[in-house]
N, C-alpha and C. Protein backbone atom coordinates (compact mmCIF):
# COMPACT_ATOMS: atom_id res chain seq x y z
N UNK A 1 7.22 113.80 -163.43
CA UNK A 1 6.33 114.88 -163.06
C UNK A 1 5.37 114.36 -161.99
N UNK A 2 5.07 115.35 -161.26
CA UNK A 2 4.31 115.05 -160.38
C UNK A 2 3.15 115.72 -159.63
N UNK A 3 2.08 115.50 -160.18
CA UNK A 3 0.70 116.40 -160.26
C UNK A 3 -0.28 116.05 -158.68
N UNK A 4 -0.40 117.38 -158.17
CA UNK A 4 -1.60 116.90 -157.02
C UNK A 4 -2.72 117.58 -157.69
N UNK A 5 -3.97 117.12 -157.42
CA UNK A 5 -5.20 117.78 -157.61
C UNK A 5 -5.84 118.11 -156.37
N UNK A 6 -6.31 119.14 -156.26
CA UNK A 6 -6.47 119.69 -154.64
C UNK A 6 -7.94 120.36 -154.79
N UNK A 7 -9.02 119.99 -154.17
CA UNK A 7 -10.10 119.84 -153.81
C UNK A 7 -10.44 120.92 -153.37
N UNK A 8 -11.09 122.24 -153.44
CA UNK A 8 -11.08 123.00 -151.85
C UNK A 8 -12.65 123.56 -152.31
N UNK A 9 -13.37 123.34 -150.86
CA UNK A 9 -14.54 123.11 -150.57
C UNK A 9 -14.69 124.32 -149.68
N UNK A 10 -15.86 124.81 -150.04
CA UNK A 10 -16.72 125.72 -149.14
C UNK A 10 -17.71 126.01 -149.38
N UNK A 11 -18.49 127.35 -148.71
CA UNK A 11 -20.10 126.97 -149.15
C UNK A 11 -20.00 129.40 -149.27
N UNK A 12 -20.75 129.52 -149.80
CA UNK A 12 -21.42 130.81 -150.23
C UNK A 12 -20.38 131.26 -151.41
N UNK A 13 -20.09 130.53 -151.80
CA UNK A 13 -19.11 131.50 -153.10
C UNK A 13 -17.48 131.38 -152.48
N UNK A 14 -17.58 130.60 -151.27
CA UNK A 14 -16.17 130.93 -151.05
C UNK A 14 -15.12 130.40 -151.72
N UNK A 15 -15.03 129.55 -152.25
CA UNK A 15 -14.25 128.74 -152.72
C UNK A 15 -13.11 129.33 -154.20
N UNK A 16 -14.72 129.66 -154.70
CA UNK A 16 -13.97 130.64 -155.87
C UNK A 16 -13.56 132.14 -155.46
N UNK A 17 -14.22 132.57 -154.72
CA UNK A 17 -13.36 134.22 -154.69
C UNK A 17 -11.81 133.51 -153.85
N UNK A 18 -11.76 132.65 -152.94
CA UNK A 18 -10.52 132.74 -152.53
C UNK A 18 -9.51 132.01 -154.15
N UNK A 19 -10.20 131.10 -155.00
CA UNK A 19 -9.40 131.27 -156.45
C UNK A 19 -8.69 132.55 -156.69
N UNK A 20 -9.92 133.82 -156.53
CA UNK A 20 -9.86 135.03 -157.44
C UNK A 20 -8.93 135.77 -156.65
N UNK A 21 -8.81 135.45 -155.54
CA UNK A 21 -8.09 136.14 -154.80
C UNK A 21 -6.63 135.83 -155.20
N UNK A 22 -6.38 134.72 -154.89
CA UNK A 22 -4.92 133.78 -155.24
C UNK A 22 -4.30 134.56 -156.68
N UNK A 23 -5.61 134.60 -157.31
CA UNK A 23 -4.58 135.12 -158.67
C UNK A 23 -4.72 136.82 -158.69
N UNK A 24 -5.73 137.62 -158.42
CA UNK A 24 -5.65 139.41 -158.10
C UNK A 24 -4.82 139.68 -157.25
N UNK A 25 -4.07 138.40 -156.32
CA UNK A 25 -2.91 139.09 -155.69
C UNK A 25 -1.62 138.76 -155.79
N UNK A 26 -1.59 137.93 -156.73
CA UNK A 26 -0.07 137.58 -157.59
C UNK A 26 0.19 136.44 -156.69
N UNK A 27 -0.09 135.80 -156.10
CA UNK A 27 0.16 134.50 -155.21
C UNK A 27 0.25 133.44 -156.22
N UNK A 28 -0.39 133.62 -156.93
CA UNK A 28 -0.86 132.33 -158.05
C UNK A 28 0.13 132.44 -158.73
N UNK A 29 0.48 133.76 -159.52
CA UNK A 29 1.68 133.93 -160.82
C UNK A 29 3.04 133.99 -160.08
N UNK A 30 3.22 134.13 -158.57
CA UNK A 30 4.84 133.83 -157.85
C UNK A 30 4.57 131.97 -157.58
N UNK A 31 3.75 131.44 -157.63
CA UNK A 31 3.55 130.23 -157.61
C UNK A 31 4.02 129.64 -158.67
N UNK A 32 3.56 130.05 -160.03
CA UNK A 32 3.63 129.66 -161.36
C UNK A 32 5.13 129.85 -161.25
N UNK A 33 5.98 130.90 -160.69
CA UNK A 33 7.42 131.81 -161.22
C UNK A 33 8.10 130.58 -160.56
N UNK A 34 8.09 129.44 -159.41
CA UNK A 34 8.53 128.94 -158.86
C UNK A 34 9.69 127.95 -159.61
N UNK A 35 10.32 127.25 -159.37
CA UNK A 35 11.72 126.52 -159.92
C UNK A 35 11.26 125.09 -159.81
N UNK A 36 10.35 124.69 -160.62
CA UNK A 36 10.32 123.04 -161.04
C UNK A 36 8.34 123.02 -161.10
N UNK A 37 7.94 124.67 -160.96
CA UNK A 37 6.45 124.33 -161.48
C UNK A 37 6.00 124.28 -162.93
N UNK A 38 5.33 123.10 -163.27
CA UNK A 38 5.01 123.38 -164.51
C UNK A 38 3.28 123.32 -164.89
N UNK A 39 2.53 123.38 -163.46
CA UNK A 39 1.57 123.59 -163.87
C UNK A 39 0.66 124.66 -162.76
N UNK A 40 -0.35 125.53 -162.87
CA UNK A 40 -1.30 125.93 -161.52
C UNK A 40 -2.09 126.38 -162.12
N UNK A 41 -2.98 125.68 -162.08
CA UNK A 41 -4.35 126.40 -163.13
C UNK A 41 -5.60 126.05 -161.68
N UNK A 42 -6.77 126.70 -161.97
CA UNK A 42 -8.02 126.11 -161.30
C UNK A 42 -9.18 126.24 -161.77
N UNK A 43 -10.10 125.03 -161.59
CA UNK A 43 -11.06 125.15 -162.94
C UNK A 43 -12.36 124.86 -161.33
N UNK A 44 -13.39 125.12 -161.99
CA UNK A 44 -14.93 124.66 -161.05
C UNK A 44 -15.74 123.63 -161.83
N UNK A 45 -15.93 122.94 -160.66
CA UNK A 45 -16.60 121.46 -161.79
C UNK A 45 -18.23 121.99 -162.37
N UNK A 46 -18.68 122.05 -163.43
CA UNK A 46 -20.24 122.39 -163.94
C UNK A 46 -21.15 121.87 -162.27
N UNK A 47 -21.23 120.77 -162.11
CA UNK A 47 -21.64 120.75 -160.82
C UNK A 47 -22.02 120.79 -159.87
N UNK A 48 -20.52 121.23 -159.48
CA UNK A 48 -20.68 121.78 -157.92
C UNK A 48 -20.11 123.55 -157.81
N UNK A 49 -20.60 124.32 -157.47
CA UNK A 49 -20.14 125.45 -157.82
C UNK A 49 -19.73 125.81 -156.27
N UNK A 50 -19.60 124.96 -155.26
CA UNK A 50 -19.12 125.36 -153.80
C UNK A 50 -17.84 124.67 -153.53
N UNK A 51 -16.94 124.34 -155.43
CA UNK A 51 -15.57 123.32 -154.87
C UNK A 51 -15.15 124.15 -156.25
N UNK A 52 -13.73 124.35 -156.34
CA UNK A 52 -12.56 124.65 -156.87
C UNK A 52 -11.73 123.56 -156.99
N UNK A 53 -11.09 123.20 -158.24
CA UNK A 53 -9.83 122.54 -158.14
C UNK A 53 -8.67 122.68 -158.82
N UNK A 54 -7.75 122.95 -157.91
CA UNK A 54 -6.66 123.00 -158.22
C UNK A 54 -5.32 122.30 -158.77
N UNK A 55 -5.36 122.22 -160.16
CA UNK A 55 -4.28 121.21 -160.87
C UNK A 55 -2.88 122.15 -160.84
N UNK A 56 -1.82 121.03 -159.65
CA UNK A 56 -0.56 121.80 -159.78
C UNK A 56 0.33 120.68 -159.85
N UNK A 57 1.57 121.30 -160.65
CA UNK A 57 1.80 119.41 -161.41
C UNK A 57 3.18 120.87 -161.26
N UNK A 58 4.87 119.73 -160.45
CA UNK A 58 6.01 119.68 -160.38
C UNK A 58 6.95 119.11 -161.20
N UNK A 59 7.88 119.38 -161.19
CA UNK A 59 8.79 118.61 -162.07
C UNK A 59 9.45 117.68 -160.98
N UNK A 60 9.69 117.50 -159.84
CA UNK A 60 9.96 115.98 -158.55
C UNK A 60 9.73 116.68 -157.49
N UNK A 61 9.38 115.79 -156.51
CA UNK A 61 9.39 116.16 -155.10
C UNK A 61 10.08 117.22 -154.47
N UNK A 62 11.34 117.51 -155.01
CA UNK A 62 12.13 118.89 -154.25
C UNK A 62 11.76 120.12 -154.73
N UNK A 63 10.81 120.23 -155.77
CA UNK A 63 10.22 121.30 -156.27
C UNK A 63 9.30 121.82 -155.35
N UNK A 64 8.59 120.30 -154.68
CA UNK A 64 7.63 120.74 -154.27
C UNK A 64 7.62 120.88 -152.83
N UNK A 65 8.73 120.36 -152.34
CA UNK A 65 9.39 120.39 -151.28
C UNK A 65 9.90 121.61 -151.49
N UNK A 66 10.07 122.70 -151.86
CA UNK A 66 10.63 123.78 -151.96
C UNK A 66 9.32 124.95 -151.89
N UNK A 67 8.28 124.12 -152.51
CA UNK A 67 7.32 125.16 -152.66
C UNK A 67 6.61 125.17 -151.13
N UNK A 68 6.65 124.13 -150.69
CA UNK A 68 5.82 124.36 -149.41
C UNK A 68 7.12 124.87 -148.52
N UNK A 69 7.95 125.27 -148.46
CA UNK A 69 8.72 125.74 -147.36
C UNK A 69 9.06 127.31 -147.93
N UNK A 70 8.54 127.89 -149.15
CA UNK A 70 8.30 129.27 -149.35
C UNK A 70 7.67 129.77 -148.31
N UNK A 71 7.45 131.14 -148.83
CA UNK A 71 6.33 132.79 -147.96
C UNK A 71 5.58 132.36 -148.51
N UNK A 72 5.17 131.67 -149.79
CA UNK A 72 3.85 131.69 -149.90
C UNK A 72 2.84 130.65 -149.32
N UNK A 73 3.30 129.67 -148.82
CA UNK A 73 2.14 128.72 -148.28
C UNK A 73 1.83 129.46 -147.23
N UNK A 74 1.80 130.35 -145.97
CA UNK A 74 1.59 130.93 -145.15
C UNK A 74 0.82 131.79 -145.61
N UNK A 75 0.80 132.42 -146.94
CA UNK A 75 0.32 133.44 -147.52
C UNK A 75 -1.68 132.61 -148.10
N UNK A 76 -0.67 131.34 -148.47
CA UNK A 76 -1.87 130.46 -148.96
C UNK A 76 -2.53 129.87 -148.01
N UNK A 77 -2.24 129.32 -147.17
CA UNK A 77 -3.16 129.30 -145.72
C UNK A 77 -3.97 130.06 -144.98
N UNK A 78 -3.23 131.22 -144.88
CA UNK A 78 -3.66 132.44 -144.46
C UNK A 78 -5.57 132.77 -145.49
N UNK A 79 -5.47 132.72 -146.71
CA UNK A 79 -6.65 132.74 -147.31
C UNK A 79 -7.35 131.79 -147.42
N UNK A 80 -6.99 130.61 -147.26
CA UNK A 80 -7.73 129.16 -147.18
C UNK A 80 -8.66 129.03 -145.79
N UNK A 81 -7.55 129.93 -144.75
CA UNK A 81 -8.84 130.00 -143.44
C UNK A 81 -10.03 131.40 -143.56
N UNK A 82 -9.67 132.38 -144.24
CA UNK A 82 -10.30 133.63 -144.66
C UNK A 82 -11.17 132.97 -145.15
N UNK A 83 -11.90 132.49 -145.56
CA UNK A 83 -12.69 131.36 -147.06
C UNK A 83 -13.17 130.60 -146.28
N UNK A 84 -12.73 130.25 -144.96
CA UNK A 84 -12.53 128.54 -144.19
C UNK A 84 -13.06 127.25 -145.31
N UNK A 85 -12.03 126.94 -146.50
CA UNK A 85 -12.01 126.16 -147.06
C UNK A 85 -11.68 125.09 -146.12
N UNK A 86 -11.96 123.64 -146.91
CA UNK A 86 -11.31 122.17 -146.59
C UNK A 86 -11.14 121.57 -147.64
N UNK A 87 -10.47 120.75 -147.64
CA UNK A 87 -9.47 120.25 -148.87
C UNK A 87 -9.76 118.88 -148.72
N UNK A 88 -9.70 118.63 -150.44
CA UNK A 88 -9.08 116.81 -150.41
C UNK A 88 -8.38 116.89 -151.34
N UNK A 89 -7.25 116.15 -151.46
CA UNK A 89 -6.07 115.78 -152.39
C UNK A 89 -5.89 114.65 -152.76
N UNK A 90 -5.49 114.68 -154.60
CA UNK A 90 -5.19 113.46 -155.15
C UNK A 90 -3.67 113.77 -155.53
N UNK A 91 -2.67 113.12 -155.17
CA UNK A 91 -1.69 113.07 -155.69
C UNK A 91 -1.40 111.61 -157.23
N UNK A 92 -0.79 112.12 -158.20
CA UNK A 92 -0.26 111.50 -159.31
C UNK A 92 1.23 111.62 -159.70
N UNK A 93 1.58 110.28 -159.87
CA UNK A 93 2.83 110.45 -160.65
C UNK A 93 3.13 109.65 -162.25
N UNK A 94 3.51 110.86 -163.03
CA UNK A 94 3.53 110.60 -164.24
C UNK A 94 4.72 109.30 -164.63
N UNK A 95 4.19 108.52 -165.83
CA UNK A 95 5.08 107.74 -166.25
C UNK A 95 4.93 107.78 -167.79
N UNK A 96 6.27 106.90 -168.10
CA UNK A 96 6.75 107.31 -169.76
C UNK A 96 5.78 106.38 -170.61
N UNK A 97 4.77 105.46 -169.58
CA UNK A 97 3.81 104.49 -170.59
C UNK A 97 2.98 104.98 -171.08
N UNK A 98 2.93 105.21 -172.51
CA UNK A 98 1.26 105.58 -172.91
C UNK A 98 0.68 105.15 -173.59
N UNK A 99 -0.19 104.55 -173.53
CA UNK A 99 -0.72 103.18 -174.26
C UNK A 99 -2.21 104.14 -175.23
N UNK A 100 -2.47 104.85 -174.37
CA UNK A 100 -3.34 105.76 -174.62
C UNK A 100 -3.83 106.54 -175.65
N UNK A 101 -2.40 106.55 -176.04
CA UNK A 101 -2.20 107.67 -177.26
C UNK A 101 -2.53 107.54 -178.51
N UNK A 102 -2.95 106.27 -179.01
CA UNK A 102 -3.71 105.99 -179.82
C UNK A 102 -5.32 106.64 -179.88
N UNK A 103 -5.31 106.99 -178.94
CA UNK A 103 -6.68 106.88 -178.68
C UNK A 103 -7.33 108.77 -178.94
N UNK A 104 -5.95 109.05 -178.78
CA UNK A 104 -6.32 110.85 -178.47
C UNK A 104 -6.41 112.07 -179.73
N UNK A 105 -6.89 112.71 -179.49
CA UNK A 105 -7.40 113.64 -180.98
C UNK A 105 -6.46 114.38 -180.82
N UNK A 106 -5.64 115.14 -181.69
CA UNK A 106 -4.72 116.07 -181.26
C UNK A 106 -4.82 117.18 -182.39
């Protein structure tokens, strides 16, 4: 699996209405419908209330290689300059070690 976390920054509220937008216009849920997504959620950090982030986590690279050569990244660009967001990205890739798991409440 393979998760980016995507940053997107702006200032008067923009950040989140272009969220609200993504999902009141089904961009978000044809995102979700996609063939190897298994995650698109977006949360606002307590914070900072002028950044959005976006956790979207693939099942491999050709998923996601598939997703950026859709209608919708044009669609998603298209509102990212409406907003004039800017972005920073963390990319992750999952592995089968979890040492962790001891540790977690479930």
């Amino acid at each position: 699996m393979i998760t980016v976390n995507l940053y997107y920054k702006g200032t008067n509220g923009n950040a989140r209405a272009f969220a609200d937008e993504m999902e009141s216009s089904g961009i978000a849920d044809a995102i979700r419908a996609e063939k190897g997504n298994l995650r698109y959620e977006y949360f606002q950090p307590l914070d900072d209330p002028e950044t959005i982030l976006l956790i979207d986590s693939w099942s491999d690279q050709a998923a996601i290689d598939a997703h950026h050569a859709s209608p919708m990244m044009a669609q998603l660009a298209e509102l990212r300059d409406k907003y004039d967001l800017h972005m920073t990205v963390e990319r992750f890739v999952s592995d089968e070690y979890r040492p962790d798991e001891k540790y977690i409440r479930k």
